[in-house]
C-alpha atoms as a PDB file:
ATOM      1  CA  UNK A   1       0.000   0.000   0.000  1.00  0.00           C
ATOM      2  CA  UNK A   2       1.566   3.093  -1.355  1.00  0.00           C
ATOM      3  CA  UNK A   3       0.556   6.248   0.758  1.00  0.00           C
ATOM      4  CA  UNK A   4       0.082   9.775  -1.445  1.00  0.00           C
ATOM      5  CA  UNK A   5       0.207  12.828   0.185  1.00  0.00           C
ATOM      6  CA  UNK A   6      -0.896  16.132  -1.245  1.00  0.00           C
ATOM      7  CA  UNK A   7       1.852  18.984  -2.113  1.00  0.00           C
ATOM      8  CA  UNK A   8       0.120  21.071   1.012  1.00  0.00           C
ATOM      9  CA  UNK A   9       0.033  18.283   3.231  1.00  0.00           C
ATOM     10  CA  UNK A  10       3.766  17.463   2.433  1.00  0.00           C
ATOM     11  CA  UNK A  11       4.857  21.018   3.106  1.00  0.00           C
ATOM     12  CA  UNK A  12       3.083  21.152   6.100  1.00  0.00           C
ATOM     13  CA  UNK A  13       4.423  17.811   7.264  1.00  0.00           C
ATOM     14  CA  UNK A  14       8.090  19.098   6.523  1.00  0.00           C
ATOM     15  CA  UNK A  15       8.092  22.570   8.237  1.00  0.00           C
ATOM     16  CA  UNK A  16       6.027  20.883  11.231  1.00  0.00           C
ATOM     17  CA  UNK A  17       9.382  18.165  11.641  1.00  0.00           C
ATOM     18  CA  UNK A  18      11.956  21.227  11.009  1.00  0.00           C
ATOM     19  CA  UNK A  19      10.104  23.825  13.339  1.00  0.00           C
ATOM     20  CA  UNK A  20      10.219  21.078  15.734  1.00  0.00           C
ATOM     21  CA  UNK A  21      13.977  20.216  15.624  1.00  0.00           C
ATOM     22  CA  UNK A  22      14.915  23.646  15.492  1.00  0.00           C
ATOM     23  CA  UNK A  23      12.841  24.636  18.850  1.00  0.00           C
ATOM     24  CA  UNK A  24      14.592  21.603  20.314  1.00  0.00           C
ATOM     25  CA  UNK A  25      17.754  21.971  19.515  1.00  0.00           C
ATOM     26  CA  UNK A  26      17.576  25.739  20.525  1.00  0.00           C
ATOM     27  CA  UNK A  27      15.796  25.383  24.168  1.00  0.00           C
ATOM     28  CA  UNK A  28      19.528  24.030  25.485  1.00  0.00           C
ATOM     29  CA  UNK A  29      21.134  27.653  24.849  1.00  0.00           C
ATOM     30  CA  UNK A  30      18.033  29.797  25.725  1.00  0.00           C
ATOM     31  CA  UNK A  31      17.621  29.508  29.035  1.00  0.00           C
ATOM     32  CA  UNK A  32      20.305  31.698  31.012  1.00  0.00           C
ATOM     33  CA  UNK A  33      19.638  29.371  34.660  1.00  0.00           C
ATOM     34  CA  UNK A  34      20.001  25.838  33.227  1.00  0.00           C
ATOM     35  CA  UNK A  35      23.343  25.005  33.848  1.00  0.00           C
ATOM     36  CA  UNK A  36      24.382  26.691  37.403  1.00  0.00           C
ATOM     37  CA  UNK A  37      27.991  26.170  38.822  1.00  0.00           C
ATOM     38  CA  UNK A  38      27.992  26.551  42.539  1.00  0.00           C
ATOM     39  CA  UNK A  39      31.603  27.378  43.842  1.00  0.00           C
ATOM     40  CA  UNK A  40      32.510  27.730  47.804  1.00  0.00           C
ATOM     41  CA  UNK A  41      34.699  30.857  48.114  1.00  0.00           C
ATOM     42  CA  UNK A  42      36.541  31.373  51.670  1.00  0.00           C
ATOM     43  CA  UNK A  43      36.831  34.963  52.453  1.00  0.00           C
ATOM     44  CA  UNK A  44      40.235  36.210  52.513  1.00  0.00           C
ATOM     45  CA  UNK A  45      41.228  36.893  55.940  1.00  0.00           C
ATOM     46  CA  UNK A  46      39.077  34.515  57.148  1.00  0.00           C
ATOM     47  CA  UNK A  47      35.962  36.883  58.450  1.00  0.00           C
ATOM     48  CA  UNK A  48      32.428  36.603  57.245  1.00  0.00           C
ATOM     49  CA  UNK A  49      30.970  38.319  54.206  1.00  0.00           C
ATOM     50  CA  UNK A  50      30.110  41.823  55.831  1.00  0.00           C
ATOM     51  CA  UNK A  51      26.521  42.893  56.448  1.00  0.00           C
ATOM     52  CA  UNK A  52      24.170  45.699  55.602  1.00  0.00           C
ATOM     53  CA  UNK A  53      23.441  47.902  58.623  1.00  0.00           C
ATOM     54  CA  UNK A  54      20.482  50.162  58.786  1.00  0.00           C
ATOM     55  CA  UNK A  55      19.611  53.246  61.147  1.00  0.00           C
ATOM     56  CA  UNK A  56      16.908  54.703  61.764  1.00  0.00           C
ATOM     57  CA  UNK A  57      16.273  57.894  63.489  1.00  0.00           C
ATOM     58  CA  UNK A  58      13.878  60.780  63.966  1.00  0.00           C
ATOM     59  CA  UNK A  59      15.214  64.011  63.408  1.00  0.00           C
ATOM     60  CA  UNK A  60      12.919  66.066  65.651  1.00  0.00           C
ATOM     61  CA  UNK A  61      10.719  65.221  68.227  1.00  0.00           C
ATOM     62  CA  UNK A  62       7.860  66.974  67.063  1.00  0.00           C
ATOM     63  CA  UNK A  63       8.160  65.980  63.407  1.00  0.00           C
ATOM     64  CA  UNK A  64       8.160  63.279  61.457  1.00  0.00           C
ATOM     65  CA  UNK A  65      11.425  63.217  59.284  1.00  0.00           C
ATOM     66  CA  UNK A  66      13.205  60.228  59.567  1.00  0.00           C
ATOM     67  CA  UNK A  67      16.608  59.811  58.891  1.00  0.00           C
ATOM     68  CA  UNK A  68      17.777  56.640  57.177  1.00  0.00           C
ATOM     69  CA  UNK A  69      21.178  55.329  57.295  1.00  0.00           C
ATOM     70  CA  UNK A  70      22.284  52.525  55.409  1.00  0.00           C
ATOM     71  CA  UNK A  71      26.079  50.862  55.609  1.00  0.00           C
ATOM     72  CA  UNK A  72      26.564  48.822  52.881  1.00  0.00           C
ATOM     73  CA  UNK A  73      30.409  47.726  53.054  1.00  0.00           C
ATOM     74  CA  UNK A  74      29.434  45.111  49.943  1.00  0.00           C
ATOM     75  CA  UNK A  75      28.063  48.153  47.295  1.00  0.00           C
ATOM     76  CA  UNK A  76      25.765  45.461  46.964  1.00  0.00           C
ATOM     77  CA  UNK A  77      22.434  47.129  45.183  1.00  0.00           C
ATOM     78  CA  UNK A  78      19.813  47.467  47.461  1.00  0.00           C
ATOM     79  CA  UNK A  79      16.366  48.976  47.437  1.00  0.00           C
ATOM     80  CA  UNK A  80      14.260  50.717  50.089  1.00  0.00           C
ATOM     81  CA  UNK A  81      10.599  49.893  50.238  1.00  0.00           C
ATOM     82  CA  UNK A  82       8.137  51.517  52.741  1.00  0.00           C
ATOM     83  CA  UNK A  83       5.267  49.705  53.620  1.00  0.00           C
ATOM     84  CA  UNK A  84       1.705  50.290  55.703  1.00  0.00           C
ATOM     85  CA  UNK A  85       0.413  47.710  57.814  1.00  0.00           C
ATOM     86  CA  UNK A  86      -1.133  45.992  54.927  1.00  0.00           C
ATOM     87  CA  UNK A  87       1.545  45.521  53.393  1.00  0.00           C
ATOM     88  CA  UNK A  88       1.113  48.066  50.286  1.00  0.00           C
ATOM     89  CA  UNK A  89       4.221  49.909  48.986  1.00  0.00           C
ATOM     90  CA  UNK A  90       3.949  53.632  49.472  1.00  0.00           C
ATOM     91  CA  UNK A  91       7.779  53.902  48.208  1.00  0.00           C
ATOM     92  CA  UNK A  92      10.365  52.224  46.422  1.00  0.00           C
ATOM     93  CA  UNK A  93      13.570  53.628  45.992  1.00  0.00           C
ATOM     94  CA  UNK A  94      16.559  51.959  44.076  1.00  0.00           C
ATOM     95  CA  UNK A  95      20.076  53.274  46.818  1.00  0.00           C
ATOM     96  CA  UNK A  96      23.047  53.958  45.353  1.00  0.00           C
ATOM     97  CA  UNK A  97      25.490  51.091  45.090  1.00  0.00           C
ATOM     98  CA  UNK A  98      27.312  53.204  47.722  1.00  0.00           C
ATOM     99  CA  UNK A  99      29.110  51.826  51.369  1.00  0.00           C
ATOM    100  CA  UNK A 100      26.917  54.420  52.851  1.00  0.00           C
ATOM    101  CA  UNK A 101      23.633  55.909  52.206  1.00  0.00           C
ATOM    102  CA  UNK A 102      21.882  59.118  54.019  1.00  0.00           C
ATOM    103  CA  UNK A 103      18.316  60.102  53.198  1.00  0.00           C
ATOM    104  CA  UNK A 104      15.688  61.693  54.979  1.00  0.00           C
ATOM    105  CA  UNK A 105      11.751  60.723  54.855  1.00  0.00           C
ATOM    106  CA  UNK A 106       9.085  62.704  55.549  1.00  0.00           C
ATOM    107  CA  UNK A 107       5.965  60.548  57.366  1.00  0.00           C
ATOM    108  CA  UNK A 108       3.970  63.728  57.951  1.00  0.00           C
ATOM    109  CA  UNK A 109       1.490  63.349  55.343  1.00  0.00           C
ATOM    110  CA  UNK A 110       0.902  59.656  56.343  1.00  0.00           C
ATOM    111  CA  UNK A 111      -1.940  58.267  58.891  1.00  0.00           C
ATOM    112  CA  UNK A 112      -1.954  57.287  62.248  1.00  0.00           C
ATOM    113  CA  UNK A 113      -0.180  53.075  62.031  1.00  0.00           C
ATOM    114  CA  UNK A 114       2.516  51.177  61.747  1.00  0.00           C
ATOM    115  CA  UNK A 115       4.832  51.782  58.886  1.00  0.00           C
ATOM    116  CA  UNK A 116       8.096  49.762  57.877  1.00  0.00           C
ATOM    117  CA  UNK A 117      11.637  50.666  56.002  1.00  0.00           C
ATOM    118  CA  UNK A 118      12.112  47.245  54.340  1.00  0.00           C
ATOM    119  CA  UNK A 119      15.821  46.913  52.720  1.00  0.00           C
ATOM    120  CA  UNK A 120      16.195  44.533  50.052  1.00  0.00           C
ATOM    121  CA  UNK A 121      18.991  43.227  48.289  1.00  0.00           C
ATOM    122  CA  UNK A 122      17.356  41.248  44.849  1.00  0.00           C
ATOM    123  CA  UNK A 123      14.321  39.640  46.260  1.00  0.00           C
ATOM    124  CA  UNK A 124      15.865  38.653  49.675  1.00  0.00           C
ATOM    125  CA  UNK A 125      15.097  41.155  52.658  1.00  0.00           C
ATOM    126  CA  UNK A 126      17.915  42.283  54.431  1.00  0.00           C
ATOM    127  CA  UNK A 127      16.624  44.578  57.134  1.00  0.00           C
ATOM    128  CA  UNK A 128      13.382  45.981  58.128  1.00  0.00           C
ATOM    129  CA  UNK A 129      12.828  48.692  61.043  1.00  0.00           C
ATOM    130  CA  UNK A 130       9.576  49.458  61.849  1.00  0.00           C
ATOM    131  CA  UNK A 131       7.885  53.354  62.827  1.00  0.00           C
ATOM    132  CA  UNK A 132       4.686  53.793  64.709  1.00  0.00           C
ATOM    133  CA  UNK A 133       2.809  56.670  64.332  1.00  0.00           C
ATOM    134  CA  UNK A 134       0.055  57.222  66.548  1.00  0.00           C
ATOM    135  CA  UNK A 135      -1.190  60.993  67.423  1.00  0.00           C
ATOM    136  CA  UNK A 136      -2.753  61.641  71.139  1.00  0.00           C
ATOM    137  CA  UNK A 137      -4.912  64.269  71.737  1.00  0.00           C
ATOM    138  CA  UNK A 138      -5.111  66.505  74.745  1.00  0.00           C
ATOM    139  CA  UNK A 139      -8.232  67.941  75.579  1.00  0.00           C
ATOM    140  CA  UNK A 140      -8.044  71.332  77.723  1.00  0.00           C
ATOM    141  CA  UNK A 141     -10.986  72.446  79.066  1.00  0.00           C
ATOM    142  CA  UNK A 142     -11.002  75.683  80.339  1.00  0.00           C
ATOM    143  CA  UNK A 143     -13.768  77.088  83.017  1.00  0.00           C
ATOM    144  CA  UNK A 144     -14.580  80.584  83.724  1.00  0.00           C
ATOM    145  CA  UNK A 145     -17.094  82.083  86.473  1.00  0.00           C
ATOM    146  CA  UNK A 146     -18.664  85.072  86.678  1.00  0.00           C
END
């Protein structure tokens, strides 16, 4: 039994084969993670990889600028994120790849909660210091008699 193809049907047949070979023989290369090489590298003197340190301070007592310091002895890049209570980003700043970083925040437009400076290196959190804001209210009453 002889088997007779139509012209279409062969030219479909052959660029469905070569489409396939070609997407396999080209998912090896594409895909920058597939071959990772892990290597163990001992510091040089012997001390661990330094650390990012954060600081956190309020500039005045009766406002609310913050002062953010950020030590970064790595120049790793890192990025600030402040979030509310629910988690929602209200900033996101990219710091310079610097060993030290000084900015100042103002909170005063913000509402009364919880608030955090989240610092991230990639998708890993590195440090997170968190501000409270919570306003009281004094109630004077004043009395007169005549």
């Amino acid at each position: 039994m002889k088997l007779v193809l139509a012209p279409k049907v062969r030219l479909i047949l052959t660029v469905a084969i070569l489409f396939s070979t070609f997407t396999a023989m080209a998912q090896d290369n594409d895909f920058a993670f597939n071959k990772v090489n892990i290597a163990s590298v001992a510091p040089e003197n012997g001390n661990p990889k330094a650390t990012v340190n954060m600081e956190l301070a309020q500039q005045n007592q009766n406002a609310l600028l913050f002062r953010l310091s950020v030590n970064n002895p790595e120049n790793e890049k890192l990025t600030l994120y402040i979030k509310d209570k629910n988690n929602y980003t209200l900033l996101r700043e990219i710091l310079p790849a610097t060993a030290k970083y000084v900015g100042s925040y103002n909170l005063e437009s913000l509402e009364d909660g919880n608030y955090s400076f989240e610092i991230r290196s990639g998708k890993n959190k590195v440090m997170e210091k968190t501000v409270g804001i919570h306003t009281s209210t004094v109630v004077n009453r004043n009395v007169s008699v005549e």
